[in-house]
Protein backbone atom coordinates (compact mmCIF):
# COMPACT_ATOMS: atom_id res chain seq x y z
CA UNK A 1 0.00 0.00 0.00
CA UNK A 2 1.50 3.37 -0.77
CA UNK A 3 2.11 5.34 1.88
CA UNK A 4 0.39 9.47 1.62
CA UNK A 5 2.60 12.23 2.64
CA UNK A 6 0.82 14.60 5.18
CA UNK A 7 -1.36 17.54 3.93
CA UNK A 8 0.72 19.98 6.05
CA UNK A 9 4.21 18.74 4.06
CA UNK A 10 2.40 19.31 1.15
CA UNK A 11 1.10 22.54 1.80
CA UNK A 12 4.63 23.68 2.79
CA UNK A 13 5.96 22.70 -0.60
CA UNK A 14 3.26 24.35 -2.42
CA UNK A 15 3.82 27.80 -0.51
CA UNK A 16 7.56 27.36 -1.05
CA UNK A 17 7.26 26.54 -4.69
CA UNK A 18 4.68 29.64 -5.01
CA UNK A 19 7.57 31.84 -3.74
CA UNK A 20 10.16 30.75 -5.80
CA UNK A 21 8.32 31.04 -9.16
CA UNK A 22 7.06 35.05 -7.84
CA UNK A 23 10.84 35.78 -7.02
CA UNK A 24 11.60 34.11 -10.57
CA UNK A 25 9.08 36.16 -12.22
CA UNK A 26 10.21 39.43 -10.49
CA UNK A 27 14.19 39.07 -11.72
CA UNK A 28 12.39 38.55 -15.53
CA UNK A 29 9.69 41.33 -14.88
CA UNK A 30 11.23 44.05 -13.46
CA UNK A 31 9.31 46.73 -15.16
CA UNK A 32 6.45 45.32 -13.05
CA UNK A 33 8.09 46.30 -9.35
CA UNK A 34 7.18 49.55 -7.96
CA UNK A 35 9.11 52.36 -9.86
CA UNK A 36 11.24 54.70 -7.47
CA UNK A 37 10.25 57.58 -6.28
CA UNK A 38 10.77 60.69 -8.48
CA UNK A 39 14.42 62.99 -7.94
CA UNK A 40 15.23 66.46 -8.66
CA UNK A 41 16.68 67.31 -11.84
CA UNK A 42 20.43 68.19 -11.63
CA UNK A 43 21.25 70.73 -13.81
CA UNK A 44 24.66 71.47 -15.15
CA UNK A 45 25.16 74.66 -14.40
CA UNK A 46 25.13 74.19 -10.60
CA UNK A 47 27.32 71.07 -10.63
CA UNK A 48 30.61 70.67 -9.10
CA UNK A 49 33.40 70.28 -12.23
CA UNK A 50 34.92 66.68 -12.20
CA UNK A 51 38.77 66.25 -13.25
CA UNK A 52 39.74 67.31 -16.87
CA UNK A 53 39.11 63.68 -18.73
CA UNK A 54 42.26 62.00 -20.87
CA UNK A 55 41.98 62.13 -24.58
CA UNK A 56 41.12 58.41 -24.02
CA UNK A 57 37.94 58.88 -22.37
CA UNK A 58 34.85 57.39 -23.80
CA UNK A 59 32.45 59.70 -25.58
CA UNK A 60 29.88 60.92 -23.11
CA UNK A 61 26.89 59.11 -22.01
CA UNK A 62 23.51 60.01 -20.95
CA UNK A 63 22.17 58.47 -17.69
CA UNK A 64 18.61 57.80 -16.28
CA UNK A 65 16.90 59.82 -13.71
CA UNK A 66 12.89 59.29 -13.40
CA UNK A 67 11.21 62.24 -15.56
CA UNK A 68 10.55 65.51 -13.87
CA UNK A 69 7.77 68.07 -14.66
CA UNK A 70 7.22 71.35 -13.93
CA UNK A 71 5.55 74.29 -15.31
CA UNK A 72 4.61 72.47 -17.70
CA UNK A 73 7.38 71.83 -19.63
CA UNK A 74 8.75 67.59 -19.57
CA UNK A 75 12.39 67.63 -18.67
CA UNK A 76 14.89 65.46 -19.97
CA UNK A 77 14.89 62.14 -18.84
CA UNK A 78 18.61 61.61 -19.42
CA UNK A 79 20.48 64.10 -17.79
CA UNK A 80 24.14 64.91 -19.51
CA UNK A 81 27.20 64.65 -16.83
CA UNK A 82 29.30 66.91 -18.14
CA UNK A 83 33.42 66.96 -18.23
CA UNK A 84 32.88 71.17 -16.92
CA UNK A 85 30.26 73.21 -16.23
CA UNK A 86 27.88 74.43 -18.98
CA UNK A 87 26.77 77.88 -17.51
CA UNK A 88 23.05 79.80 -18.92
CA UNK A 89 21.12 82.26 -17.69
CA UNK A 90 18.86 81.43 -14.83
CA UNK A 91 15.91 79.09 -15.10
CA UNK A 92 17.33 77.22 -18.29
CA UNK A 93 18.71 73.72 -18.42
CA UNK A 94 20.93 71.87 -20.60
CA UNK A 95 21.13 67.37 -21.55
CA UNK A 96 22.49 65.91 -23.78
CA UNK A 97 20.00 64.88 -26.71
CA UNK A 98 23.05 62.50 -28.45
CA UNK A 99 26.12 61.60 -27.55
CA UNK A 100 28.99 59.58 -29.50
CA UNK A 101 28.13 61.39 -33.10
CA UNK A 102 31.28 61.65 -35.25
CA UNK A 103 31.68 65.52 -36.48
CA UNK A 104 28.31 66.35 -36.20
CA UNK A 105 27.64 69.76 -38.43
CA UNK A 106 24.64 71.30 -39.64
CA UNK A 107 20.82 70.61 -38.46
CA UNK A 108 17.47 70.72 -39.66
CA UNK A 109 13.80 69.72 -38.74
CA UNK A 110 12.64 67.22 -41.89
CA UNK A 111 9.02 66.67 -43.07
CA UNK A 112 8.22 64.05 -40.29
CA UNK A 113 9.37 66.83 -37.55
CA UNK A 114 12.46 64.85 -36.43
CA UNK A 115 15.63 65.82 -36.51
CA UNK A 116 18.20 65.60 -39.07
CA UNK A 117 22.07 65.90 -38.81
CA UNK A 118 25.21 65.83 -40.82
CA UNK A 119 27.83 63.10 -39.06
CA UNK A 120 30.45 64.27 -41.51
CA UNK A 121 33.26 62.33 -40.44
CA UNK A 122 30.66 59.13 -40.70
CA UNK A 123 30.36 60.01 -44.33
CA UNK A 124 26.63 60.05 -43.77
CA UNK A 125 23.27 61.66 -42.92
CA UNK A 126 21.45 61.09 -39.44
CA UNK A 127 17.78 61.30 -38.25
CA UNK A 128 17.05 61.52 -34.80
CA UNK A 129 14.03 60.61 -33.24
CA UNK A 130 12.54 61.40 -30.04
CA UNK A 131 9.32 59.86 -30.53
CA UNK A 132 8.62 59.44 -26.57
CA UNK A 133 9.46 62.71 -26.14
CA UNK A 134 11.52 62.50 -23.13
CA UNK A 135 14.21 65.02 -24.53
CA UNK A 136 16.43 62.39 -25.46
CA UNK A 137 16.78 60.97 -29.01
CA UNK A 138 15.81 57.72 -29.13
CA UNK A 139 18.52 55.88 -31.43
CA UNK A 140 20.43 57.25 -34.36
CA UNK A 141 18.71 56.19 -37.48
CA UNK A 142 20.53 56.56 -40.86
CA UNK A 143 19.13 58.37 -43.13
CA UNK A 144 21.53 58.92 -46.13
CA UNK A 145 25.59 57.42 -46.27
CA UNK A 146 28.23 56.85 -48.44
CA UNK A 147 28.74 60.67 -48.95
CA UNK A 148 32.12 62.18 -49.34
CA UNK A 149 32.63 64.40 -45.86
CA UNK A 150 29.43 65.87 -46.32
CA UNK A 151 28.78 69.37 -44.32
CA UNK A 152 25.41 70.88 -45.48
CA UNK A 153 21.91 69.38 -45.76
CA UNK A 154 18.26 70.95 -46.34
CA UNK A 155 15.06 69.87 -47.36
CA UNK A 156 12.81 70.95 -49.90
CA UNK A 157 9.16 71.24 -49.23
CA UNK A 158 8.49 68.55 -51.64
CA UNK A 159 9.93 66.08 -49.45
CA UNK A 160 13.59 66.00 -50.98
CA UNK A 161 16.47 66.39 -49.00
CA UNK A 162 19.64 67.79 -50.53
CA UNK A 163 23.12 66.88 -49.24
CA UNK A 164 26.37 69.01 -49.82
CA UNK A 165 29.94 67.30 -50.33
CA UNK A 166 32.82 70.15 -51.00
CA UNK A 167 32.10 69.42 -54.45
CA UNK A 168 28.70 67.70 -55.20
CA UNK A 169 25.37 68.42 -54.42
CA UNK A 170 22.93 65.43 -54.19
CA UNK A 171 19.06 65.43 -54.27
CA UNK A 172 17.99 62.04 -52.32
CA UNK A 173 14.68 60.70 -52.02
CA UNK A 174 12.95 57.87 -50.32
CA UNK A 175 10.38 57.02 -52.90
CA UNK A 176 9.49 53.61 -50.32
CA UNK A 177 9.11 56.10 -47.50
CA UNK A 178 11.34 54.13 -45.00
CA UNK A 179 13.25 56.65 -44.04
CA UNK A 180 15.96 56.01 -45.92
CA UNK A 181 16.92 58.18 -48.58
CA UNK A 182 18.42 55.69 -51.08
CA UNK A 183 17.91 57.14 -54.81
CA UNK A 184 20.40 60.04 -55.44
CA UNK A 185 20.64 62.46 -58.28
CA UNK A 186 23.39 64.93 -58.89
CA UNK A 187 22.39 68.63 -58.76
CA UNK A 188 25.18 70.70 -58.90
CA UNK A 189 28.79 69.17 -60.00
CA UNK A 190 31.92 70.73 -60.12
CA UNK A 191 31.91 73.34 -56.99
CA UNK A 192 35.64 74.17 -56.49
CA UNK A 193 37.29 72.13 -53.98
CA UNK A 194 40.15 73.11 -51.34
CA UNK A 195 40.43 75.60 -48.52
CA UNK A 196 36.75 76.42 -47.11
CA UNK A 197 35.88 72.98 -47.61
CA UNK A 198 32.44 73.24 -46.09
CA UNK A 199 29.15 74.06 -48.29
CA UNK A 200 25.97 74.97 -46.54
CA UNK A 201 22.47 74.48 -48.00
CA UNK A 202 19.52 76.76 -47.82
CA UNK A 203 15.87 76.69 -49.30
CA UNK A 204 14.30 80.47 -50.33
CA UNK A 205 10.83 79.91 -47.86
CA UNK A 206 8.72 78.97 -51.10
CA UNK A 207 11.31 75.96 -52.12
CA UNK A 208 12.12 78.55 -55.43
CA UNK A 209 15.66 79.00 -54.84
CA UNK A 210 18.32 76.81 -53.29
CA UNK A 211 21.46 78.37 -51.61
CA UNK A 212 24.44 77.09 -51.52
CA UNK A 213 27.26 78.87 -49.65
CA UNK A 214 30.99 78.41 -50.55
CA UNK A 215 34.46 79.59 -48.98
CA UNK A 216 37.50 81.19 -49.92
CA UNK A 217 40.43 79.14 -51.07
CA UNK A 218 42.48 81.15 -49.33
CA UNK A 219 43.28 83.25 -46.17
CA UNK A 220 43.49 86.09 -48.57
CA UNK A 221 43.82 86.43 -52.33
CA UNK A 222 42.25 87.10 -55.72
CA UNK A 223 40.11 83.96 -56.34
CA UNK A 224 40.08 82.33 -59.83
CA UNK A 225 36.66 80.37 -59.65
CA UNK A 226 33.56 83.09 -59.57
CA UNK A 227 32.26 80.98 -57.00
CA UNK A 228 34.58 81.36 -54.27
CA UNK A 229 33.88 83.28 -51.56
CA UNK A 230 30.16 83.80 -52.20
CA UNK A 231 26.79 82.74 -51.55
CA UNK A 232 25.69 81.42 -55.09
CA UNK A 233 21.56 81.11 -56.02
CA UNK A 234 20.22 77.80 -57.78
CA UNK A 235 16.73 76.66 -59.19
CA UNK A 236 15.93 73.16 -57.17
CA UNK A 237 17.37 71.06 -60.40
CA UNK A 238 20.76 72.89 -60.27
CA UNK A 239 20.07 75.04 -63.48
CA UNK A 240 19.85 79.04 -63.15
CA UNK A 241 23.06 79.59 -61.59
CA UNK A 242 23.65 83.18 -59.91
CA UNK A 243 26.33 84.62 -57.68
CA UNK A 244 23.53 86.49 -54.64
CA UNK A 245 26.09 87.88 -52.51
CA UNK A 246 29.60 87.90 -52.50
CA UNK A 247 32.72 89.14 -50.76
CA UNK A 248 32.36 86.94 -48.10
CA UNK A 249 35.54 85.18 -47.26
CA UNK A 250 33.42 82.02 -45.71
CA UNK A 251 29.94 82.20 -44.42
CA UNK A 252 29.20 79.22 -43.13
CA UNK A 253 25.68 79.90 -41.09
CA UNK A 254 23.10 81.41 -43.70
CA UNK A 255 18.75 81.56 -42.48
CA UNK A 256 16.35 83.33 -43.29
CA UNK A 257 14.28 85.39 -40.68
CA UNK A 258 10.33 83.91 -40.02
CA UNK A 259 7.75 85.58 -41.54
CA UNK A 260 10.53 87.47 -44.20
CA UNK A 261 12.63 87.48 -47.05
CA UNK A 262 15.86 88.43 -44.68
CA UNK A 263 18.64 86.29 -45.70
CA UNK A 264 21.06 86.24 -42.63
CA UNK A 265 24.43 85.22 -42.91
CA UNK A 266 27.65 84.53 -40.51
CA UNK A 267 31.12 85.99 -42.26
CA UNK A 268 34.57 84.46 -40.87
CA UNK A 269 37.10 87.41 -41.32
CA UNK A 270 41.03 86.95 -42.28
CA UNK A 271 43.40 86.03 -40.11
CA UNK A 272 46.81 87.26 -39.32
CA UNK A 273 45.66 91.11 -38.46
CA UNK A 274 46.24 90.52 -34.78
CA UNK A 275 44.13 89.07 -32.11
CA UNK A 276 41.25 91.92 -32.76
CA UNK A 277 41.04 92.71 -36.07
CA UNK A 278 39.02 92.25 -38.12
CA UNK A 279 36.31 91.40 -36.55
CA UNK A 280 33.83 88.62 -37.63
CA UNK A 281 30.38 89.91 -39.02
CA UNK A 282 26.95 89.11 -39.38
CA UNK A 283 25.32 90.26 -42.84
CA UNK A 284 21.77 91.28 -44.09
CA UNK A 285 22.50 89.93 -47.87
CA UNK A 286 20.52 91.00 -50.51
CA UNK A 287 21.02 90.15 -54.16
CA UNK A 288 24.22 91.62 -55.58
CA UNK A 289 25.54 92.40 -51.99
CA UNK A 290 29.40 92.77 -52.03
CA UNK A 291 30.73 92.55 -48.54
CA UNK A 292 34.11 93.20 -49.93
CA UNK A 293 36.67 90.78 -48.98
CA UNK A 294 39.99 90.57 -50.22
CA UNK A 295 40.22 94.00 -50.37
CA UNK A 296 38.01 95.37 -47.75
CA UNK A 297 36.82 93.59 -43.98
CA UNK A 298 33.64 94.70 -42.55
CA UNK A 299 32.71 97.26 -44.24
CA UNK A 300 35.84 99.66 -43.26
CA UNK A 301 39.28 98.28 -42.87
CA UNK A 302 41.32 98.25 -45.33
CA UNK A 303 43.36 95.07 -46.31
CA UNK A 304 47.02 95.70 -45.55
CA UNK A 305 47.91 93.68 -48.60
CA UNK A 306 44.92 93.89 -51.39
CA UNK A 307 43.39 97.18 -50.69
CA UNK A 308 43.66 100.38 -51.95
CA UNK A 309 42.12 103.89 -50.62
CA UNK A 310 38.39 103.72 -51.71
CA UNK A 311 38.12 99.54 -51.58
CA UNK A 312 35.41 100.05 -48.76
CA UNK A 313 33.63 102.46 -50.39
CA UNK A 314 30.49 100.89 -51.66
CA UNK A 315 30.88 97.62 -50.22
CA UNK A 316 28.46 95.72 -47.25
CA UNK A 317 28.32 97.10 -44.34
CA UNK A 318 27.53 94.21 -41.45
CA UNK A 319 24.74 94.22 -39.04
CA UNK A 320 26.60 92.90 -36.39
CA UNK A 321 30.46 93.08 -35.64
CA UNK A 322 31.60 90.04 -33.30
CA UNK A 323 35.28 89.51 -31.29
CA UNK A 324 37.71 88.25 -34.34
CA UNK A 325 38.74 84.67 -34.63
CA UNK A 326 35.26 83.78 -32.69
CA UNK A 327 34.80 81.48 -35.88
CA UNK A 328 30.77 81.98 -35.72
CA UNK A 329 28.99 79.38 -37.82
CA UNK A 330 25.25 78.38 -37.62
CA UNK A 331 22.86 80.82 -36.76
CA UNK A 332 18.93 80.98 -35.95
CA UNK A 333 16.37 83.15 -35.06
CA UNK A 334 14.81 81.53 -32.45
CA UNK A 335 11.19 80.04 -33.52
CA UNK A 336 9.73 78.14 -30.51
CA UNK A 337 7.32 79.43 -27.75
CA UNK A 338 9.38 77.17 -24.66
CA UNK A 339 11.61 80.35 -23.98
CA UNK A 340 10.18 83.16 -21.87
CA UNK A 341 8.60 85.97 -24.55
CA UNK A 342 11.73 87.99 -24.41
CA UNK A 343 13.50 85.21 -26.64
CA UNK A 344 11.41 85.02 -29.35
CA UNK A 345 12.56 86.44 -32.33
CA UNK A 346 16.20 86.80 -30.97
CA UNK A 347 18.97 85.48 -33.23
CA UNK A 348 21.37 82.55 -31.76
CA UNK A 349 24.74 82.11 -32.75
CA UNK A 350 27.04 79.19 -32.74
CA UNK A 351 31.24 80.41 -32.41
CA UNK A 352 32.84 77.42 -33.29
CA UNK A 353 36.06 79.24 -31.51
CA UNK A 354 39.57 80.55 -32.38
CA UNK A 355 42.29 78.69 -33.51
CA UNK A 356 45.07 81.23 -34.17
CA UNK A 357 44.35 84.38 -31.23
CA UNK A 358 46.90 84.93 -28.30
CA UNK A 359 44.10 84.18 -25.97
CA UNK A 360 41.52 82.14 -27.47
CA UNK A 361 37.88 83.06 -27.95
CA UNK A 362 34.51 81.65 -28.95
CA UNK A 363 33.40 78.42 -28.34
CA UNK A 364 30.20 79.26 -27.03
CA UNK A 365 26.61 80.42 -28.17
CA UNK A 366 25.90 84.05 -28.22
CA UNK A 367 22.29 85.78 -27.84
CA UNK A 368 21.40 89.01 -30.03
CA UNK A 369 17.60 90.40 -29.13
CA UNK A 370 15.54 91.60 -31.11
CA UNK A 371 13.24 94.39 -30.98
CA UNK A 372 10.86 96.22 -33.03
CA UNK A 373 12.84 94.41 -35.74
CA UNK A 374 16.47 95.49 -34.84
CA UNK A 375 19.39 93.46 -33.11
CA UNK A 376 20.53 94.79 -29.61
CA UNK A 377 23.64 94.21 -28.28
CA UNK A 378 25.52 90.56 -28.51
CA UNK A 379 25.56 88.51 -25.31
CA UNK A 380 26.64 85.35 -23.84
CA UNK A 381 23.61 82.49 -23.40
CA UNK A 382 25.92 79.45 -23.37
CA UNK A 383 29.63 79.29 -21.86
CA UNK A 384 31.50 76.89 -20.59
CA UNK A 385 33.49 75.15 -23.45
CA UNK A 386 36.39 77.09 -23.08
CA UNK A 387 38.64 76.51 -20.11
CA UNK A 388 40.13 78.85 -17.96
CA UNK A 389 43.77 77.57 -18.83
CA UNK A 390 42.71 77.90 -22.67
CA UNK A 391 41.87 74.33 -23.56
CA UNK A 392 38.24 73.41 -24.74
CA UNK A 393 36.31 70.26 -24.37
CA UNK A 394 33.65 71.16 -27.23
CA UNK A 395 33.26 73.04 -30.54
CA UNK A 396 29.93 74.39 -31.14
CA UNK A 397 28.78 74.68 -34.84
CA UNK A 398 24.92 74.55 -35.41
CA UNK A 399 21.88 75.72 -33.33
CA UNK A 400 18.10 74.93 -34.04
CA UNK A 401 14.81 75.28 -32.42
CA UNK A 402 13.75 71.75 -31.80
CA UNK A 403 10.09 70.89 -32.01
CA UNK A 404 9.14 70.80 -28.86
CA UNK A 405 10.69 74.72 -28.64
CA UNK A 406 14.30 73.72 -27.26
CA UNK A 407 17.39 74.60 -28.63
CA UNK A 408 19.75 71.96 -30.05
CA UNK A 409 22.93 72.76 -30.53
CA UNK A 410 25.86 70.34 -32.38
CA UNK A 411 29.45 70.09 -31.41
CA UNK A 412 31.59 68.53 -34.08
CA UNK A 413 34.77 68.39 -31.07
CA UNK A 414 32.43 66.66 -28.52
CA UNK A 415 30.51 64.52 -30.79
CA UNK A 416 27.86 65.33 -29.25
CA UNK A 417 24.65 67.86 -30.06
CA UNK A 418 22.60 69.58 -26.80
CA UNK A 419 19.24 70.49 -25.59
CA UNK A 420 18.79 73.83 -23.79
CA UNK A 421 15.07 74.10 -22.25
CA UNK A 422 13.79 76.56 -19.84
CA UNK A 423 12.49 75.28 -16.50
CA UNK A 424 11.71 78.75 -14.89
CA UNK A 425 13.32 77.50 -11.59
């Protein structure tokens, strides 16, 4: 006769086997435990400065902190630990929206709303995503490659996007609509190569016209090519070729200004006139405009070795006048409604930062207001790149008004490109 085991044995094994499978299903389930109990947002500019990282140092990471809201804007959910400080006026914040890019340049908002960036050094075009709209992009999708160093990128309101190499200029499109661009036709062929290597891309508002900016060759000479040194005027298909503006030695930021025909332009001046002269510029360009380099830097000083008495006369006078060798390169007027009311309208500007001053300078974003449709004075939003002893641990080159109303900025020495939000605090 088999013997029974008693029902109190049984029971025990029963409530110890129950245990065992919860504890089991709690190591595989752990988005089912009880989530921790929301923290305060650290935010960069309060932070204590942690020791200056070896060239060896990984590319910077984002970690996780539970979100935060207040006033009802969502903070980041990633928060950036930065190598130093990043310093903005109070009530703003700054994360880091990607981290780990390879020379990411020039920015743009495509058709979908997303954001788009040239990884030049990658050889490609990015999109990136934050579809749960944490502040953080979600993963870097690719949205063009196998270009050739590409620096410039814009989209045309049909849906297009057109990519800039020093030489080429592509119009890709996605005719699958996966999101990646894979069909390519060549627009414009030929652009001179050398010096100024970079070529930035801008749509006229109505998609008519399609600028394409290109550098000098040189420091400072007489330029063979027509092209050099200008900011040249296409049709969409590459035909209808125009110089619009020239004279400037390399304007790498060009935008237009909402709700007009403004274009707005960043102008690198010469070097090798001393630590302050010339200055770099900012230019209202209109067709024909002739900001005057070789022979004259903006608008008055003479060059020492091109010029002649009278070169000035006639030539573009800038709007703005910034501290030389500040190397300013993407510029926007600020478009979102996230800032306080004071910001909109204002005009952002990236300076990529010197390379050749006694003391360097730049690498930082600059503020000029706006009112009744004139710029104030220029001052510092975003510091912090540049060191005390000299070194930097950035390069800023791009700034755009996100679509939630932040401002993302990219940083081709970092690898990395920010969000600055306001938080009121």
């Amino acid at each position: 006769m088999r013997k029974h085991l008693p029902y109190f044995v049984i029971l025990a094994g029963l409530a110890a086997l129950l245990m065992s499978g919860c504890r089991l299903f709690s190591l595989v389930s752990p988005e089912l435990e009880a989530s921790p109990a929301p923290t305060a947002l650290p935010l960069p500019t309060t932070a204590a400065p942690p020791s200056a990282p070896s060239p060896t140092d990984p590319p910077l990471q984002p970690t996780r902190t539970p979100e935060t809201v207040h006033s009802e804007v969502i903070l980041p959910t990633r928060v950036m630990e930065p190598r130093h400080p990043l310093v903005l006026p109070p009530g703003f914040g700054v994360s880091l929206f990607a981290g780990g890019l390879q020379e990411p340049r020039m920015l743009t908002l495509g058709p979908d709303n997303h954001v788009y960036a040239v990884e030049r050094k990658a050889g490609r075009i990015i999109r990136l995503p934050d579809r749960d709209g944490d502040g953080v992009v979600d993963r870097v999708e690719t949205a063009a490659e196998n270009l050739n160093r590409p620096s410039g990128l814009a989209f045309h309101p049909d849906g297009s996007l057109y990519a800039a190499e020093t030489s080429r200029v592509y119009r890709l499109t996605d005719p699958d609509s996966d999101g990646f661009y894979q069909e390519r036709q060549i627009i414009l062929d030929q652009l001179p190569s050398g010096g100024h290597t970079t070529r930035t891309l801008l749509f006229s508002p109505d998609g008519a016209y399609l600028y394409v900016s290109i550098g000098s060759s040189c420091n400072v000479c007489r330029e063979e090519d027509y092209r050099r040194a200008t900011v040249m005027r296409y049709k969409p298909d590459g035909t209808g070729e125009e110089i619009f503006a020239d004279g400037l030695r390399n304007a790498v930021g060009i935008t237009f200004r909402p709700g007009t025909e403004e274009l707005w332009a960043t102008n690198n001046g010469r070097d090798w006139l001393g630590d302050d002269q010339p200055p770099d510029t900012v230019h209202l360009l209109e067709k024909g405009s002739d900001a005057g380099w070789p022979w004259c830097h903006a608008g008055r000083i003479i060059d020492p070795e091109y010029g002649k008495p009278g070169s000035c006369q006639g030539k573009l006078d800038p709007v703005l006048e910034l501290q030389a060798h500040s190397a300013p390169l993407g510029l926007t007027f600020y478009r979102g409604d996230q800032f306080p009311p004071g910001y909109h309208g204002d005009l952002l500007i990236a300076y990529h930062g010197s390379w050749n001053r006694s003391e360097p300078t730049g690498y930082k974003i600059v503020r000029v207001p706006f009112q009744d449709g004139q710029p104030g004075p220029v001052e510092d939003f975003l510091t912090g790149w540049l060191l005390e002893d000299g070194s930097h641990w950035g390069r800023p080159v791009d700034v755009l008004t996100g679509p939630d109303g932040s401002l993302l900025i990219s940083d081709d020495g970092g690898g990395s490109i920010y969000r600055v939000f306001y938080h009121g605090n």
